[in-house]
PDB file of N, CA and C in Angstrom:
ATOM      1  N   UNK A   1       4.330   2.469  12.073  1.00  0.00           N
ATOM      2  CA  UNK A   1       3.089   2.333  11.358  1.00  0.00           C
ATOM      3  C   UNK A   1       1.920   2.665  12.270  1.00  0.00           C
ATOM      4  N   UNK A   2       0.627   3.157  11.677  1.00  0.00           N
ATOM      5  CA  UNK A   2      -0.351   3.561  12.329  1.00  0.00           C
ATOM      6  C   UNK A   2      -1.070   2.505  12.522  1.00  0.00           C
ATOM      7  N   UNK A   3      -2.461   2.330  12.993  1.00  0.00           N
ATOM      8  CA  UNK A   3      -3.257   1.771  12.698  1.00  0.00           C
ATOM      9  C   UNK A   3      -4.235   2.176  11.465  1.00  0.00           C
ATOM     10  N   UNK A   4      -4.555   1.311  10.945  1.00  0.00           N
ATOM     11  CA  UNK A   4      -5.553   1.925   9.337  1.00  0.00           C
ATOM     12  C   UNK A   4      -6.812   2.630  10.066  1.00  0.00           C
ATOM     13  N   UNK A   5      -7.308   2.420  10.842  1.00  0.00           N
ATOM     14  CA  UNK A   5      -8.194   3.053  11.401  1.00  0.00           C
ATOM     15  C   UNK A   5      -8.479   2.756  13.479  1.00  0.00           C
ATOM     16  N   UNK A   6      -8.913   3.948  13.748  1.00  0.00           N
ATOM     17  CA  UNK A   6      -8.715   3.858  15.390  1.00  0.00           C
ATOM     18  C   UNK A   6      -9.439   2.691  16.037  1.00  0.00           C
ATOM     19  N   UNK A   7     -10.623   2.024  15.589  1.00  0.00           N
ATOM     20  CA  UNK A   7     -11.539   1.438  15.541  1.00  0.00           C
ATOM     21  C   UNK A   7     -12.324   0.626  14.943  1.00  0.00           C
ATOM     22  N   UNK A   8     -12.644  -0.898  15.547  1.00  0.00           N
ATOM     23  CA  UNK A   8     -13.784  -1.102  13.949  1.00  0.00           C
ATOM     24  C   UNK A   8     -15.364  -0.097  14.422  1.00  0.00           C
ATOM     25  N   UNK A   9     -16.011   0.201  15.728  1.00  0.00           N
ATOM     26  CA  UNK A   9     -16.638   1.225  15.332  1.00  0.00           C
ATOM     27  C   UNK A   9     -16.572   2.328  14.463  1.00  0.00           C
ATOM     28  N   UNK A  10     -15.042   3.091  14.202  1.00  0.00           N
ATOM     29  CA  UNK A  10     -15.108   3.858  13.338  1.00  0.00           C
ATOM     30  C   UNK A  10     -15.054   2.844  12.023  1.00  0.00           C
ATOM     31  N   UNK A  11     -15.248   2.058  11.438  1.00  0.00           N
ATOM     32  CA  UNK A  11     -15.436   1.489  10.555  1.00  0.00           C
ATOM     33  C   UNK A  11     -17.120   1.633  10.276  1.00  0.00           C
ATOM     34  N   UNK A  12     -17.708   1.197  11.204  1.00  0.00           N
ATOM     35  CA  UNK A  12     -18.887   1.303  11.261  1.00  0.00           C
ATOM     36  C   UNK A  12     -19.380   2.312  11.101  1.00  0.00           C
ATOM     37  N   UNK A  13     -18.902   3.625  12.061  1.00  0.00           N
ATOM     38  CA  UNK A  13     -19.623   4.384  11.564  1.00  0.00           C
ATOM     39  C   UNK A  13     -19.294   5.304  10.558  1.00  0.00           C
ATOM     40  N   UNK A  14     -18.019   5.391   9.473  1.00  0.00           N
ATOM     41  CA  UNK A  14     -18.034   5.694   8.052  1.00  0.00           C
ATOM     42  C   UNK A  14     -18.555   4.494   7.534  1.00  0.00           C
ATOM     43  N   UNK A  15     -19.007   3.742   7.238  1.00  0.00           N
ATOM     44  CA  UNK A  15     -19.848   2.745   5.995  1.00  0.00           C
ATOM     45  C   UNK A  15     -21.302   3.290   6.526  1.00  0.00           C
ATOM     46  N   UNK A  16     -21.999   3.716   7.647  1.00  0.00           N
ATOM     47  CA  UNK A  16     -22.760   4.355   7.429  1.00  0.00           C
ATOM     48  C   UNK A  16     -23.258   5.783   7.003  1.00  0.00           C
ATOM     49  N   UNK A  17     -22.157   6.433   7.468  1.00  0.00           N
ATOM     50  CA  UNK A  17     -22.461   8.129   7.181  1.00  0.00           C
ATOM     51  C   UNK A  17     -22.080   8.216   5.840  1.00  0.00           C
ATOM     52  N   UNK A  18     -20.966   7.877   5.086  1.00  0.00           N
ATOM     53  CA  UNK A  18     -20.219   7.860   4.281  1.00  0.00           C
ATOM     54  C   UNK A  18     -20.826   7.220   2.474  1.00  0.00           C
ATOM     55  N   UNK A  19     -20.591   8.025   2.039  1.00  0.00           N
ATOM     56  CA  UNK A  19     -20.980   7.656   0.393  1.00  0.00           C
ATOM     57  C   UNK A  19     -19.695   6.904  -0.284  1.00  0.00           C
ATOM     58  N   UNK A  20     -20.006   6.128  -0.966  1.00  0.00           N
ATOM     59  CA  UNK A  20     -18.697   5.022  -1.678  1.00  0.00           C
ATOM     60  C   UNK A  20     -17.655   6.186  -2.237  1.00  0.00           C
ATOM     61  N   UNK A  21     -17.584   7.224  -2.633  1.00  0.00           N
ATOM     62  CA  UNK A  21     -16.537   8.034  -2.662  1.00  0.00           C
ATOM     63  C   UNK A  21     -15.787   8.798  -1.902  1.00  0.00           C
ATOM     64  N   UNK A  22     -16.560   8.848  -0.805  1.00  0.00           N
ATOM     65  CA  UNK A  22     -15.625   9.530   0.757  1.00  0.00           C
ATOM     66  C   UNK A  22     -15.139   8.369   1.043  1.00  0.00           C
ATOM     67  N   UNK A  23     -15.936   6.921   1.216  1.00  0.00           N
ATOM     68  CA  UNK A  23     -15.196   5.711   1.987  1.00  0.00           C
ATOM     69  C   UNK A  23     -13.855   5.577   1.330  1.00  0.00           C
ATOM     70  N   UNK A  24     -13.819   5.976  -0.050  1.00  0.00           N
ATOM     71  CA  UNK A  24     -12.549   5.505  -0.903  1.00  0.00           C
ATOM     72  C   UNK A  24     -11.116   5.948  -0.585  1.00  0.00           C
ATOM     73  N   UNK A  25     -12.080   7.553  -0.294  1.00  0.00           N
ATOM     74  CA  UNK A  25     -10.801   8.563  -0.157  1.00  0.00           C
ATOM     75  C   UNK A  25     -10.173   8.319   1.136  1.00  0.00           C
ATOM     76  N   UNK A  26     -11.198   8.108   2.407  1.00  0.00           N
ATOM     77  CA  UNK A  26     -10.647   7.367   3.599  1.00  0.00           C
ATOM     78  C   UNK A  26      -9.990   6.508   3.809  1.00  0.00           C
ATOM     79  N   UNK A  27     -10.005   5.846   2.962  1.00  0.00           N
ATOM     80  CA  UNK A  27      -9.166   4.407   2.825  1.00  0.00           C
ATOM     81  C   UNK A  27      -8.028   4.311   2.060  1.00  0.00           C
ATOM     82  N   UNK A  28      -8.214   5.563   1.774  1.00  0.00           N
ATOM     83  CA  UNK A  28      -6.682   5.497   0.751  1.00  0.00           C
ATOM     84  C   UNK A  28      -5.664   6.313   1.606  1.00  0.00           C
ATOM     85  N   UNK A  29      -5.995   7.442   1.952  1.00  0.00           N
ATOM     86  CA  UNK A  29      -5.565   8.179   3.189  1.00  0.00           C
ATOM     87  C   UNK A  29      -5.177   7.363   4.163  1.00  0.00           C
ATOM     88  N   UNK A  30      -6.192   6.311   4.635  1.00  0.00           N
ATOM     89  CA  UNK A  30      -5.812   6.103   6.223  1.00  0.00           C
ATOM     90  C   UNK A  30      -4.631   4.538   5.588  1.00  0.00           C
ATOM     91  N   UNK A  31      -4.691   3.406   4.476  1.00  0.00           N
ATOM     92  CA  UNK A  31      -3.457   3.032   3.954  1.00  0.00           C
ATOM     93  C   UNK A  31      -2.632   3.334   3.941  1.00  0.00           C
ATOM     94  N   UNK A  32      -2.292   4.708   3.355  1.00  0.00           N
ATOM     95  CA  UNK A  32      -0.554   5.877   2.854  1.00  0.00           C
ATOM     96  C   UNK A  32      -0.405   6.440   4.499  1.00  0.00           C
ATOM     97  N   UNK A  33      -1.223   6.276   5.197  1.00  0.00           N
ATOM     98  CA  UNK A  33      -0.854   7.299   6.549  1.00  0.00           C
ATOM     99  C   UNK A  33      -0.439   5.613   7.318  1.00  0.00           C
ATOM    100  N   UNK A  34      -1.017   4.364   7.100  1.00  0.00           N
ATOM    101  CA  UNK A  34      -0.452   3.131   8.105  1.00  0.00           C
ATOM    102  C   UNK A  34       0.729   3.519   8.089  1.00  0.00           C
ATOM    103  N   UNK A  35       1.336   3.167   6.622  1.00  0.00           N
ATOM    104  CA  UNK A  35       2.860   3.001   6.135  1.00  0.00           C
ATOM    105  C   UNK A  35       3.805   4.049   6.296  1.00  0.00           C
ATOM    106  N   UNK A  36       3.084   5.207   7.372  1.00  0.00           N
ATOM    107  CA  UNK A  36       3.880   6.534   8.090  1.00  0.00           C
ATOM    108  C   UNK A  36       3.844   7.296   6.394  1.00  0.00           C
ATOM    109  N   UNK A  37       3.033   7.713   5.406  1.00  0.00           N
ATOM    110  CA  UNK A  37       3.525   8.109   3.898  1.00  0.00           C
ATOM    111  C   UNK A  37       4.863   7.718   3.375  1.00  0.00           C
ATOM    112  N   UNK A  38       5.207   6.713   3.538  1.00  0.00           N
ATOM    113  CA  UNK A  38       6.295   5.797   2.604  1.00  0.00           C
ATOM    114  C   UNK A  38       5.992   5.029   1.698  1.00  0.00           C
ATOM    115  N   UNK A  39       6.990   5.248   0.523  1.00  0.00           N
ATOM    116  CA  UNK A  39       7.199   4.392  -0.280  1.00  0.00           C
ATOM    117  C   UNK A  39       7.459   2.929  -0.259  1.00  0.00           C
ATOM    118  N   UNK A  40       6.749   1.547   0.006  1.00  0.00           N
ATOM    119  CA  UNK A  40       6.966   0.637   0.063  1.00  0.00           C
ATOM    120  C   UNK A  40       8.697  -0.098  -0.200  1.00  0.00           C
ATOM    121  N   UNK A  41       8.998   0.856  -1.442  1.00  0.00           N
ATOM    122  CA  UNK A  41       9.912  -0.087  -2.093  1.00  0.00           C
ATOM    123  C   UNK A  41      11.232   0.830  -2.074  1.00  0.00           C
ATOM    124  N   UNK A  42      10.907   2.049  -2.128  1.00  0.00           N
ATOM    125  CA  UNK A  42      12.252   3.264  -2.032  1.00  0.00           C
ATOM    126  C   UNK A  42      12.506   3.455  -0.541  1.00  0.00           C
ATOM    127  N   UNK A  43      11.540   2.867  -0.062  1.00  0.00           N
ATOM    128  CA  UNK A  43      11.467   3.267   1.548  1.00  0.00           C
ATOM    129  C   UNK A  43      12.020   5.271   1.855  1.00  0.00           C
ATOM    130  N   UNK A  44      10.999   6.120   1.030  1.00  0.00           N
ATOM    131  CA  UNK A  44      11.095   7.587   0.777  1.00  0.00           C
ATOM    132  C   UNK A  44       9.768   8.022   1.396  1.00  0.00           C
ATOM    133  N   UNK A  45       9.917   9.091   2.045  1.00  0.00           N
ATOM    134  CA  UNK A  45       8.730   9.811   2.265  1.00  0.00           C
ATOM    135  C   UNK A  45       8.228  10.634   1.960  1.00  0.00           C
ATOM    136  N   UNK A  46       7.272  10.856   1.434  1.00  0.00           N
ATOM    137  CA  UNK A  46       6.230  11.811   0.528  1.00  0.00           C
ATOM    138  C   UNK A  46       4.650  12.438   0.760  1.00  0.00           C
ATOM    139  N   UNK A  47       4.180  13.582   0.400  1.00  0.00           N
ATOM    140  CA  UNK A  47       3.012  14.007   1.075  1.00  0.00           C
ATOM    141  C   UNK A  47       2.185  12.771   0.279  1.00  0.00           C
ATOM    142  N   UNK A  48       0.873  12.787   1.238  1.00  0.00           N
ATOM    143  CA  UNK A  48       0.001  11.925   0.721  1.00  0.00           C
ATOM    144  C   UNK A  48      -0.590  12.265  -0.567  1.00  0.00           C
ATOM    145  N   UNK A  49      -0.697  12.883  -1.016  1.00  0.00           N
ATOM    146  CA  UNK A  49      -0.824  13.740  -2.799  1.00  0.00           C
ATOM    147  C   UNK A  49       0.333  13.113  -3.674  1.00  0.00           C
ATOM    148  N   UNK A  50       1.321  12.496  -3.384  1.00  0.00           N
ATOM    149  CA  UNK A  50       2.594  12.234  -4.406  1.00  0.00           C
ATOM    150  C   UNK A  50       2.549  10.435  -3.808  1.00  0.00           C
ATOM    151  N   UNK A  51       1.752  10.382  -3.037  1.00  0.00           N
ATOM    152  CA  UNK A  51       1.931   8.453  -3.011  1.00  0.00           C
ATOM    153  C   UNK A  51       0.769   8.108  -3.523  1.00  0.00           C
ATOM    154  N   UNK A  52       1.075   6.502  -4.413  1.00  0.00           N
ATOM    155  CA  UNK A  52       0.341   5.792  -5.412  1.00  0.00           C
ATOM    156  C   UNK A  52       0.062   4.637  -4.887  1.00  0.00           C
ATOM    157  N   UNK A  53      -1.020   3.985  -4.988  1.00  0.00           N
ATOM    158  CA  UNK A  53      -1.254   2.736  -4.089  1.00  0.00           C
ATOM    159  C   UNK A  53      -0.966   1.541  -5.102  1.00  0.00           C
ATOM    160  N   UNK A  54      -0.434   0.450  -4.846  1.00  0.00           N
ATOM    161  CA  UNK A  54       0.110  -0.541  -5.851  1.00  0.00           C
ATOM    162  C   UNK A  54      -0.439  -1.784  -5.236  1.00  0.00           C
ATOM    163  N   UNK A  55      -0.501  -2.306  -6.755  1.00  0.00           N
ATOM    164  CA  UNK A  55      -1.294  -4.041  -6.317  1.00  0.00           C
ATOM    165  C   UNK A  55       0.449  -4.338  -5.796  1.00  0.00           C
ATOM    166  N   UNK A  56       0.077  -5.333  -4.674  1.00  0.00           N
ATOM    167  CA  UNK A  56       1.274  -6.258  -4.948  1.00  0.00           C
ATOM    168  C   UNK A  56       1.699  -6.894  -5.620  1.00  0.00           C
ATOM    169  N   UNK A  57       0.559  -8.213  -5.557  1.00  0.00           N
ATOM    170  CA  UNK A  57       0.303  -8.922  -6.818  1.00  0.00           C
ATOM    171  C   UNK A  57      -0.611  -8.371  -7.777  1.00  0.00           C
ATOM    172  N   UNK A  58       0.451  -8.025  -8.890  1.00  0.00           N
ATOM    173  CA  UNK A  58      -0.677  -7.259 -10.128  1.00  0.00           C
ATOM    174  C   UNK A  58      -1.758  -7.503 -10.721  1.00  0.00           C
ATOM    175  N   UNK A  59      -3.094  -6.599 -10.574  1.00  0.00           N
ATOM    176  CA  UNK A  59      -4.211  -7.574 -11.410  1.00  0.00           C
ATOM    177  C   UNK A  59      -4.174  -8.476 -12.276  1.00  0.00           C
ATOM    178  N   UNK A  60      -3.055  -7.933 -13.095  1.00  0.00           N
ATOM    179  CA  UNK A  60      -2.484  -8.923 -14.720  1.00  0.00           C
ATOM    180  C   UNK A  60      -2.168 -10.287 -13.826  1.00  0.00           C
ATOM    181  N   UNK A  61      -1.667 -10.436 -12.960  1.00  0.00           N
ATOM    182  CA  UNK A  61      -1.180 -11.419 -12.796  1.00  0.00           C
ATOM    183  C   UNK A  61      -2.352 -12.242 -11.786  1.00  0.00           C
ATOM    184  N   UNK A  62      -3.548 -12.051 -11.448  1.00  0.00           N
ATOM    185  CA  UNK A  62      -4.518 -12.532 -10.514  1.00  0.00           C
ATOM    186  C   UNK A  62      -4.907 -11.517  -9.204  1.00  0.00           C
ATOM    187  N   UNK A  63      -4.063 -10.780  -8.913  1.00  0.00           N
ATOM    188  CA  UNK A  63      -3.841  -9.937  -7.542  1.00  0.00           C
ATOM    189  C   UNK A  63      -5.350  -9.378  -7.500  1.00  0.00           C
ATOM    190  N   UNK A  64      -5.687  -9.365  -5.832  1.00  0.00           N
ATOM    191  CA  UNK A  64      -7.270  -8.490  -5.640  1.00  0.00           C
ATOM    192  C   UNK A  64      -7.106  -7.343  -5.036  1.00  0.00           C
ATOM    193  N   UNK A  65      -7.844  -6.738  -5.436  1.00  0.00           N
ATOM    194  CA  UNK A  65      -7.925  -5.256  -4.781  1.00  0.00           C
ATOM    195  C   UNK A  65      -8.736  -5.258  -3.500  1.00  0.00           C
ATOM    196  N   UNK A  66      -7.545  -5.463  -2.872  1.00  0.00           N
ATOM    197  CA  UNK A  66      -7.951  -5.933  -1.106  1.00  0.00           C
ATOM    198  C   UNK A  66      -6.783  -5.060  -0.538  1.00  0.00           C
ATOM    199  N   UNK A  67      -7.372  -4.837   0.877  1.00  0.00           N
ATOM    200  CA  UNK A  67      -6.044  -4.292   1.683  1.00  0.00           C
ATOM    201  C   UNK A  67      -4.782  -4.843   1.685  1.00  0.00           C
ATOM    202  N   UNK A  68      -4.751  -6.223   1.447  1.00  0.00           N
ATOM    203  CA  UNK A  68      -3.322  -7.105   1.796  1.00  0.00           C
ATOM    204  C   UNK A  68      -3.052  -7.111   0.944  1.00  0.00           C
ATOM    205  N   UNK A  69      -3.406  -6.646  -0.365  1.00  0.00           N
ATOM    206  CA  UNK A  69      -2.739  -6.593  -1.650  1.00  0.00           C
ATOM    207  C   UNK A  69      -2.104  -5.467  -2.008  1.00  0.00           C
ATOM    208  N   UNK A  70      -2.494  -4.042  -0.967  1.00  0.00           N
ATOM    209  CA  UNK A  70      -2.130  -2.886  -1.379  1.00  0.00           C
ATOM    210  C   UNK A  70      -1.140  -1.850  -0.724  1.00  0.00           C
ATOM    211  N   UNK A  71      -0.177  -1.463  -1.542  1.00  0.00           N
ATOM    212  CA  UNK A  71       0.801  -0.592  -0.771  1.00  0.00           C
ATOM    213  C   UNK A  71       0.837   0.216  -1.038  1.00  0.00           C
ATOM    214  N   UNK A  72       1.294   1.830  -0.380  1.00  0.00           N
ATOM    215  CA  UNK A  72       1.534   3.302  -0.999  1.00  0.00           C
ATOM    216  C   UNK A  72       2.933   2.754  -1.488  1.00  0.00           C
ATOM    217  N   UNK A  73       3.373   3.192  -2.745  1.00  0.00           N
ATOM    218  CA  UNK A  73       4.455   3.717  -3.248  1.00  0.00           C
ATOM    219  C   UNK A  73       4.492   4.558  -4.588  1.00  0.00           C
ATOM    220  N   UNK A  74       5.591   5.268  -4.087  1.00  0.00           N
ATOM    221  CA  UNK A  74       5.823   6.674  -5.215  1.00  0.00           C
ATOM    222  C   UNK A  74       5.689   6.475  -6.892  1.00  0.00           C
ATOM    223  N   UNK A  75       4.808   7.173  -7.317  1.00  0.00           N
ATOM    224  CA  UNK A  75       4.569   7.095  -8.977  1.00  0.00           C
ATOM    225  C   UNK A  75       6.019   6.381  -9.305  1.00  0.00           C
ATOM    226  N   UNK A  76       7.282   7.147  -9.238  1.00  0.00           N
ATOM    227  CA  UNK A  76       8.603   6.042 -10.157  1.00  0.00           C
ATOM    228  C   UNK A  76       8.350   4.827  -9.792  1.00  0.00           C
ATOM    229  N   UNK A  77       8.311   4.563  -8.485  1.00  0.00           N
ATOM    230  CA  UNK A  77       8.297   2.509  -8.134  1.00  0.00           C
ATOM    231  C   UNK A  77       7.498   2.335  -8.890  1.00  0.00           C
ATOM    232  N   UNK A  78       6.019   2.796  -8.611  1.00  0.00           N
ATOM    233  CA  UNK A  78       5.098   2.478  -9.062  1.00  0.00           C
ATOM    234  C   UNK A  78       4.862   1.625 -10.574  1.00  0.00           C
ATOM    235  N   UNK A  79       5.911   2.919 -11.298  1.00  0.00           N
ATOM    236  CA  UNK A  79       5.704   2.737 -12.947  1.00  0.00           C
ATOM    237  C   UNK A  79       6.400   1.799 -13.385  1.00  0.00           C
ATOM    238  N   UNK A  80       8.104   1.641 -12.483  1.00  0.00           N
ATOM    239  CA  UNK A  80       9.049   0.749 -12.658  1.00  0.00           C
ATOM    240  C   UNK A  80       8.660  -0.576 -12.232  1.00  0.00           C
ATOM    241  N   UNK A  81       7.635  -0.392 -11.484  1.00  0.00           N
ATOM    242  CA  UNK A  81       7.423  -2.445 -10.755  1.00  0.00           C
ATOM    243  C   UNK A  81       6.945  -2.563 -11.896  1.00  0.00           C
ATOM    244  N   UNK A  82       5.330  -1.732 -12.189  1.00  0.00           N
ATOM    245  CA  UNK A  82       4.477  -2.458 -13.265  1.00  0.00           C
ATOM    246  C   UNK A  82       3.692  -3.452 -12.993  1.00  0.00           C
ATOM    247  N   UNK A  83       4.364  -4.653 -14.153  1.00  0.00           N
ATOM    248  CA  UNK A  83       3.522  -5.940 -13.449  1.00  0.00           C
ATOM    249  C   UNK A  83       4.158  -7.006 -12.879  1.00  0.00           C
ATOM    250  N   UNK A  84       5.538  -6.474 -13.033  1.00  0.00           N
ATOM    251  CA  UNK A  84       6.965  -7.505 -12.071  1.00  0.00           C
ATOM    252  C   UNK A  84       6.468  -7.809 -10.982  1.00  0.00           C
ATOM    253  N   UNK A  85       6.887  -8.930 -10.376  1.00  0.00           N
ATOM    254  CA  UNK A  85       6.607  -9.434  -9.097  1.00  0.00           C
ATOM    255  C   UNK A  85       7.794  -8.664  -7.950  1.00  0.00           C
ATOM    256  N   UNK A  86       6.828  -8.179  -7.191  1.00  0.00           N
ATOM    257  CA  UNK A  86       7.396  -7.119  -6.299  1.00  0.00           C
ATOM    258  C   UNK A  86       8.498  -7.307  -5.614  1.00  0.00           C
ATOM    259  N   UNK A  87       9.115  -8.770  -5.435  1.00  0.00           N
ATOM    260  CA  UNK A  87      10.201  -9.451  -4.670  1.00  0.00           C
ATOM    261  C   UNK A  87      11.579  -9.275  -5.498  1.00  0.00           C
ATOM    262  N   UNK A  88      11.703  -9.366  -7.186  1.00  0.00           N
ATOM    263  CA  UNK A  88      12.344  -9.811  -8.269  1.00  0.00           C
ATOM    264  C   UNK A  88      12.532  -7.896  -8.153  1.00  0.00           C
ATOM    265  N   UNK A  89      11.501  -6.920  -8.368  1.00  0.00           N
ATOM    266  CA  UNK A  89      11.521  -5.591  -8.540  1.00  0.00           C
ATOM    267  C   UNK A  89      12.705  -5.020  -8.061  1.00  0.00           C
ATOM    268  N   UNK A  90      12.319  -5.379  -6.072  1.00  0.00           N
ATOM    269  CA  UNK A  90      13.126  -4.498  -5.337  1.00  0.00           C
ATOM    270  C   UNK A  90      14.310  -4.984  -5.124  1.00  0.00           C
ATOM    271  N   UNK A  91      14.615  -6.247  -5.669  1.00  0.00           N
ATOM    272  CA  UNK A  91      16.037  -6.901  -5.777  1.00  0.00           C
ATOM    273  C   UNK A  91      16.671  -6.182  -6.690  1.00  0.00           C
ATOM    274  N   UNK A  92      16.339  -5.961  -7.774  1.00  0.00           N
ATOM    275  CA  UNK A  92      17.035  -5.725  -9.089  1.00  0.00           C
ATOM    276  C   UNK A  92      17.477  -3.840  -8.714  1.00  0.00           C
ATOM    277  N   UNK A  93      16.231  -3.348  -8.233  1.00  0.00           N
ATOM    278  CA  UNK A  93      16.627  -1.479  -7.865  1.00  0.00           C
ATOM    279  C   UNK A  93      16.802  -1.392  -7.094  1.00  0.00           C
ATOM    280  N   UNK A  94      16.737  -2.113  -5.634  1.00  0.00           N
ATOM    281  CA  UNK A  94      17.273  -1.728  -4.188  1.00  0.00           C
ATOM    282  C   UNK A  94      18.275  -2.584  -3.778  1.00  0.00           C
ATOM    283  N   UNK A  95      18.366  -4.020  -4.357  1.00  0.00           N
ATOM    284  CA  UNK A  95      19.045  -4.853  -3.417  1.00  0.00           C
ATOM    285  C   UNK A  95      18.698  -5.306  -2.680  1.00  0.00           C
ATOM    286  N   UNK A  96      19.152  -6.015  -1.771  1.00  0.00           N
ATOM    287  CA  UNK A  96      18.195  -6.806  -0.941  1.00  0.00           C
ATOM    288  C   UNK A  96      18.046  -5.960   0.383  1.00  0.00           C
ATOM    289  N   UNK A  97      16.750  -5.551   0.864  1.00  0.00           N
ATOM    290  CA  UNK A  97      16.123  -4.626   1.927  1.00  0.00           C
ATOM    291  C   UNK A  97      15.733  -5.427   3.108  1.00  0.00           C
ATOM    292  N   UNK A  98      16.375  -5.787   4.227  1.00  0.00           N
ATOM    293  CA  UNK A  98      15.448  -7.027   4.616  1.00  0.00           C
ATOM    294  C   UNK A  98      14.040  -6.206   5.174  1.00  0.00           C
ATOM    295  N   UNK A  99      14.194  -4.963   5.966  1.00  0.00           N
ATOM    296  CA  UNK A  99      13.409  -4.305   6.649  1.00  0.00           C
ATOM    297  C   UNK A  99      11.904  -4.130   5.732  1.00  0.00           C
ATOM    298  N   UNK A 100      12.812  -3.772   4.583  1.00  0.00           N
ATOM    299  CA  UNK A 100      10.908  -3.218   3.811  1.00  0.00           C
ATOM    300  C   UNK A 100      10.359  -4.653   3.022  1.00  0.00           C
ATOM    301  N   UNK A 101      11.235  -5.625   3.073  1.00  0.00           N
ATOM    302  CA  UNK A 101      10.737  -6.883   2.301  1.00  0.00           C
ATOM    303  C   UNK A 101       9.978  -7.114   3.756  1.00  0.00           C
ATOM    304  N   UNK A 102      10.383  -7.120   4.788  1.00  0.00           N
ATOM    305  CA  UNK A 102       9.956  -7.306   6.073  1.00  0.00           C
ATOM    306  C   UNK A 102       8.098  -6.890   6.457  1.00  0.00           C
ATOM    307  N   UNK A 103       8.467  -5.642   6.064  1.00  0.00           N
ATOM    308  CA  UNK A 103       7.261  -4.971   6.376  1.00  0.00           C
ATOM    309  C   UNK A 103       6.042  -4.874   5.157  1.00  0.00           C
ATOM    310  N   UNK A 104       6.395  -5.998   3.961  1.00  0.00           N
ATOM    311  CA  UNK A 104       5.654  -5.855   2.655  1.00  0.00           C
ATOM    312  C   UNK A 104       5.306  -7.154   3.457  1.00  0.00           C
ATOM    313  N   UNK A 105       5.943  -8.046   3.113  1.00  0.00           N
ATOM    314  CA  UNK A 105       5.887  -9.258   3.825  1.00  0.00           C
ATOM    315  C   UNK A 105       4.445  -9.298   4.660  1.00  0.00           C
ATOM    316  N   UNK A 106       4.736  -8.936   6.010  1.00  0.00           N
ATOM    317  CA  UNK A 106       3.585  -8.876   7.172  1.00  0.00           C
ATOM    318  C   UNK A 106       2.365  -8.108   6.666  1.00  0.00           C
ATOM    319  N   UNK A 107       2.076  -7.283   6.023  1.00  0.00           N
ATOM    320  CA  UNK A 107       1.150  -6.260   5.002  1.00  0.00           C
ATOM    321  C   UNK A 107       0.800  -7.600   4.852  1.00  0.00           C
ATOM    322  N   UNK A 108       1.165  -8.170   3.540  1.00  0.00           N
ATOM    323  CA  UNK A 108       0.690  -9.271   2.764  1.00  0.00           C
ATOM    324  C   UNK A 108       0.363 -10.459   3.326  1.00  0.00           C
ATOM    325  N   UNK A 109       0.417 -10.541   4.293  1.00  0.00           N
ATOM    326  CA  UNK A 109       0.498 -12.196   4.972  1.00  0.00           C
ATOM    327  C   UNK A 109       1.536 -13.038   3.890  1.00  0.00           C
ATOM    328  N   UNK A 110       2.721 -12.605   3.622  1.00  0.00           N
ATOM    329  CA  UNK A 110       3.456 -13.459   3.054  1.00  0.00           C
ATOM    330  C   UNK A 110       3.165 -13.667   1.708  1.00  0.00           C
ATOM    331  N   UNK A 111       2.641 -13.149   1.305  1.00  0.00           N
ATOM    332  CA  UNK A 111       2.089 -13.293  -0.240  1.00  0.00           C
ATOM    333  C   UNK A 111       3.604 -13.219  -1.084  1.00  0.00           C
TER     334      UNK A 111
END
């Protein structure tokens, strides 16, 4: 995994140069690039154009649209989690993963 960004100066200095639609695109980019462009839940790799960012916990269900709530994974996971709770998801289509429950896990602070 990367770091989401090199710096909190570079934090600083995109929230200043930066218009709320470049910051977005940066942040969605530099998310799908932490997670090396993997799929959270297929654990698959894909250009950053074919990964989808997913609540963990689904809005429907309370979830915020915060970093610790958010993972790249591929439009199918994506469509197949839904609003399932992401633990129950990857049991039922992967089986038990300890590595990527591992690494959703630490993302989330345990959520």
């Amino acid at each position: 995994m990367t770091l989401l960004l090199p710096s909190p100066e570079h934090y600083l200095h995109n929230l200043i140069t930066m218009n709320s639609s470049m910051s977005k695109k940066l942040w969605r980019k530099a998310l799908k690039e932490h997670f090396d462009c993997t799929c959270v839940y297929c654990g698959k790799s894909y250009e950053l154009s074919q990964l989808t960012l997913d609540h963990v916990i689904p809005r429907s269900s309370g979830g915020e649209t915060i970093v610790s709530n958010i993972v790249p994974a591929c439009e199918r996971c994506n469509q197949k989690k839904a609003s399932k709770e992401w633990r129950s998801f990857m049991r039922a289509a992967f089986g038990y993963q300890k590595l990527r429950e591992h690494i959703i896990c630490k993302h989330t602070n345990g959520i």
